[in-house]
Protein backbone atom coordinates (compact mmCIF):
# COMPACT_ATOMS: atom_id res chain seq x y z
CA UNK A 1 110.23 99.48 98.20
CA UNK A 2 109.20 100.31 94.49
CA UNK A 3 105.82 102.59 93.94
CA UNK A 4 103.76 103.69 91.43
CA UNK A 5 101.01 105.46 91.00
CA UNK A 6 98.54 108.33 89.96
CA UNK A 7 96.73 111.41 91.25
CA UNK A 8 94.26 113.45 89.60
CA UNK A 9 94.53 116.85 90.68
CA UNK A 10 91.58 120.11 89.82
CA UNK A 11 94.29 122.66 88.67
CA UNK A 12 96.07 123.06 85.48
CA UNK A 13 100.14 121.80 85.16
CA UNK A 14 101.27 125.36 85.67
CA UNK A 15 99.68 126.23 89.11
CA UNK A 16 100.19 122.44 90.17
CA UNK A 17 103.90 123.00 89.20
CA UNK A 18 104.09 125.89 91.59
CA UNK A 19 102.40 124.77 94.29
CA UNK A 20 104.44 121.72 94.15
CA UNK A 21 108.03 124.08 94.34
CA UNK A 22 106.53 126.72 97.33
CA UNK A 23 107.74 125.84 100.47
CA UNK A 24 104.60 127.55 101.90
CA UNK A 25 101.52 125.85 100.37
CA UNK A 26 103.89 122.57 101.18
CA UNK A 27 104.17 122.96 104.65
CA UNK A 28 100.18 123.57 104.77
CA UNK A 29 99.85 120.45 102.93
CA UNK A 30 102.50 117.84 104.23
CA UNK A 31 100.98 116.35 107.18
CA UNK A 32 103.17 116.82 110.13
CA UNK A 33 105.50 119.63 108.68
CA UNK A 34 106.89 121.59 111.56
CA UNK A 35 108.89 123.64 108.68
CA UNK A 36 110.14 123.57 105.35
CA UNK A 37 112.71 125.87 103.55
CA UNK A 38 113.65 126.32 100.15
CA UNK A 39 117.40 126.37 100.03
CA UNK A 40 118.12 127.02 96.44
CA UNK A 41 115.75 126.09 93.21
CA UNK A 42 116.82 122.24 93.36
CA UNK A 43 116.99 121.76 97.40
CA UNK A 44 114.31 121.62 100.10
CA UNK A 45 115.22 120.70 103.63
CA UNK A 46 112.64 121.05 106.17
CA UNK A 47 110.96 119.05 109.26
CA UNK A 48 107.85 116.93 110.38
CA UNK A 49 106.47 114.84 113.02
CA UNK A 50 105.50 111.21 111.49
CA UNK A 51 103.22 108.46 112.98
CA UNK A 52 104.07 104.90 111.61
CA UNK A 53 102.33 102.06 114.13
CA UNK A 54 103.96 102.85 117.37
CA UNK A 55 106.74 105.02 116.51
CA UNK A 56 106.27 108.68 116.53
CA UNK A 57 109.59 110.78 115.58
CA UNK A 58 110.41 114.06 114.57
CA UNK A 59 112.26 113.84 111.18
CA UNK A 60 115.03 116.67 109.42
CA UNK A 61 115.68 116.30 106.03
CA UNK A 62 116.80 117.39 102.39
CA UNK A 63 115.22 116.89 98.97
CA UNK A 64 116.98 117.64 95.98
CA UNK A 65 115.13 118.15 92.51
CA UNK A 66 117.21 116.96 89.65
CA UNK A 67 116.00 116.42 85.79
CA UNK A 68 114.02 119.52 86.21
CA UNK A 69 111.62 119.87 83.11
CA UNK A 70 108.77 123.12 84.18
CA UNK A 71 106.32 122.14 84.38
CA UNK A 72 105.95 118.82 82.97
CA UNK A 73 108.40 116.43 85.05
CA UNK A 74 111.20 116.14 87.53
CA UNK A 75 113.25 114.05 89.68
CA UNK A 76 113.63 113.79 93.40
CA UNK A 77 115.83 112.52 95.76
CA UNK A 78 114.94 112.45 99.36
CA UNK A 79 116.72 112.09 102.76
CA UNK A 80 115.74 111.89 106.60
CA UNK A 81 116.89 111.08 109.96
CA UNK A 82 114.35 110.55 112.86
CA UNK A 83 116.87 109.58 115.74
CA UNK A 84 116.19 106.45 117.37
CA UNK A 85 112.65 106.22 114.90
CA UNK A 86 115.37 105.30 111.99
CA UNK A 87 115.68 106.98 108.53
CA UNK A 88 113.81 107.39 105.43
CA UNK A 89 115.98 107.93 101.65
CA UNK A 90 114.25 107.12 98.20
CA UNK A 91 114.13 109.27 95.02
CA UNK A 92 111.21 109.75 92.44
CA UNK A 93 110.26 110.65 88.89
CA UNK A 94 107.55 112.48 89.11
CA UNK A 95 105.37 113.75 86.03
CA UNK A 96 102.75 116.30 85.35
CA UNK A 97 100.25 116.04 82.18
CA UNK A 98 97.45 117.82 81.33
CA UNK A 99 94.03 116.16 81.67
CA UNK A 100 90.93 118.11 80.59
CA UNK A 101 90.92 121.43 82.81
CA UNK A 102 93.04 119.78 85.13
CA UNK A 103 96.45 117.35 85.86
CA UNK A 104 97.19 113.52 86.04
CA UNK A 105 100.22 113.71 88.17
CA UNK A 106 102.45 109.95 87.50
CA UNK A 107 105.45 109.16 89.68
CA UNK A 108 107.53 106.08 90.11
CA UNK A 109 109.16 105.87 93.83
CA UNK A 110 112.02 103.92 95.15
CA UNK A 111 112.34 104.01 98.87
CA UNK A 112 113.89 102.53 101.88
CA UNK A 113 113.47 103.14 105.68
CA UNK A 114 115.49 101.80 108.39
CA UNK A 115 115.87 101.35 112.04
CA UNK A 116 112.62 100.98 114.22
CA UNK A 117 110.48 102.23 111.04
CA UNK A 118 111.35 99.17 109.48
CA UNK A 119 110.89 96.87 112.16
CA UNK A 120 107.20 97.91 112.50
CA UNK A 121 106.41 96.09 109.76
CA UNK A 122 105.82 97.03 105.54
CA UNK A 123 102.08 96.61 106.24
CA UNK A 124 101.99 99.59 108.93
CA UNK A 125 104.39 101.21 106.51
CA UNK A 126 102.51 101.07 103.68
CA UNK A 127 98.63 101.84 105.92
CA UNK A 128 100.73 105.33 107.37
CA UNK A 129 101.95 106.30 103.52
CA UNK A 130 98.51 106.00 102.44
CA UNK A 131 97.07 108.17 105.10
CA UNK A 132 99.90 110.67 104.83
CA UNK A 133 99.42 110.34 100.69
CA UNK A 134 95.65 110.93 101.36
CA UNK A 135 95.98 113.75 103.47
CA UNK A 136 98.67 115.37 101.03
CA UNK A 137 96.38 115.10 98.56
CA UNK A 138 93.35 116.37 99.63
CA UNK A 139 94.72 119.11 101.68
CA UNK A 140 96.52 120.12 98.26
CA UNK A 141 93.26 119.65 96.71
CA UNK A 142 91.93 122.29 99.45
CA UNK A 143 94.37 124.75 99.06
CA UNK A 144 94.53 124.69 95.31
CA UNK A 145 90.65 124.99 95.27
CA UNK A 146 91.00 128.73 96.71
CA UNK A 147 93.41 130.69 94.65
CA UNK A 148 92.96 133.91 96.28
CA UNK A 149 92.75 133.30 99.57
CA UNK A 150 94.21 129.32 100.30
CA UNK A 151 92.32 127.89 103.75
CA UNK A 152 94.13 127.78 106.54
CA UNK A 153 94.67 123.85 106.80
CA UNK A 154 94.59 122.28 110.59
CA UNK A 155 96.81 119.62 110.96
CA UNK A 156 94.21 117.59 112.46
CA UNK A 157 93.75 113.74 111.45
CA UNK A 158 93.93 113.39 107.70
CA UNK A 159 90.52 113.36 105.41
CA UNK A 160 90.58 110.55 103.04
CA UNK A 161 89.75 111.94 99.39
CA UNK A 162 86.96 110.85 97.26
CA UNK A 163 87.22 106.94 95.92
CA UNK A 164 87.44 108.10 92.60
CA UNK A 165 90.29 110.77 92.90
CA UNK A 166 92.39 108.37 95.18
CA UNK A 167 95.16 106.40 93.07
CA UNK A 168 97.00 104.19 95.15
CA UNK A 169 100.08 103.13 96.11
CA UNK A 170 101.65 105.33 97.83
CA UNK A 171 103.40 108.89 96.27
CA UNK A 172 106.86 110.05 96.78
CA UNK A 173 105.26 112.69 99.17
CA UNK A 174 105.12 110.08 102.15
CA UNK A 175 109.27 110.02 101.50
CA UNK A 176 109.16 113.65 101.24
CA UNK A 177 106.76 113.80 104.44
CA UNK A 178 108.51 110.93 106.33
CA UNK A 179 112.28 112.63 105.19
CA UNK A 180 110.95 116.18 105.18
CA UNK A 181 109.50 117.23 102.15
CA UNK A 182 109.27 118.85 99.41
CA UNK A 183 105.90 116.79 96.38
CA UNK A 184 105.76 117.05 94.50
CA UNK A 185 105.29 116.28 95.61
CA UNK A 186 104.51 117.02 95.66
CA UNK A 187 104.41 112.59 97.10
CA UNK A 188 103.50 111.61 95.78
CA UNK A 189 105.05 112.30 96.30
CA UNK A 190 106.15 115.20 93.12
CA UNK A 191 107.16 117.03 89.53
């Protein structure tokens, strides 16, 4: 599965950049995260609980930044196993430009899933990676919104984000949510 996309986000590069890279504001912002570790500065491996159709599974995985370019652009490459559910792998470049007072985050995505994720169907795929995207997005919206003291972010159904700051297909941040994430996602998937 090939994806591109864009997502306009209120915060400058810099602070985008770092939120995208802390393990903390991720796991407030990946819907599903259970946990999420930052094992050196190019490796991530964490875990979440992920909905597609019918099949619910809880999913471990690693994400490894590569091409790393602060904090303009990177690549990732994602891995995760969900038992029975099946697995999740794809990679992503992911880009961060300026755009008035905020960013225009780009990313290209290859990714596969296999077992009884793929069996459900590329349409209920692709429906649960927008929802996930959509929730990653606003909820990073959210947190980035309060610098000083982020809001505590429930992981209750996911908010769908204004028409005009929702850029569809799908970001590498469903991978990194469906193989335990890192995007910058940041998804969309991320720099």
């Amino acid at each position: 599965m090939r994806m591109e996309g864009q997502q306009r986000i209120v915060r400058p590069p810099a602070v985008v950049w770092a939120a995208l890279n802390d393990p903390d504001t991720l796991k407030h912002c990946i819907p599903g995260c259970e946990s999420l570790e930052k094992v050196s500065d190019s490796e991530f491996r964490g875990v979440a609980v992920v909905r597609v159709g019918p099949v619910q599974a809880r999913f471990r995985g690693t994400v490894t930044l590569s091409d790393v370019h602060p904090p303009h652009r990177y690549r990732i490459r994602g891995e995760g196993q969900g038992g029975a559910a099946g697995f999740a792998r794809g990679g992503a470049d992911v880009r961060l430009d300026p755009e008035g007072e905020g960013t225009l985050l780009s990313y290209v995505v290859d990714a596969t899933v296999g077992g009884k994720l793929a069996q459900v169907g590329s349409r209920l795929v692709d429906q649960a990676a927008r929802q996930l995207a959509a929730a990653f997005f606003t909820r990073l919206d959210a947190y980035l919104s309060e610098p000083a003291a982020p809001p505590e972010i429930s992981p209750a159904k996911p908010a769908t984000p204004p028409a005009a700051t929702r850029l569809l297909p799908v970001p590498m941040w469903i991978v990194l949510a469906i193989a335990i994430a890192v995007f910058a996602l940041y998804l969309i998937g991320v720099p």
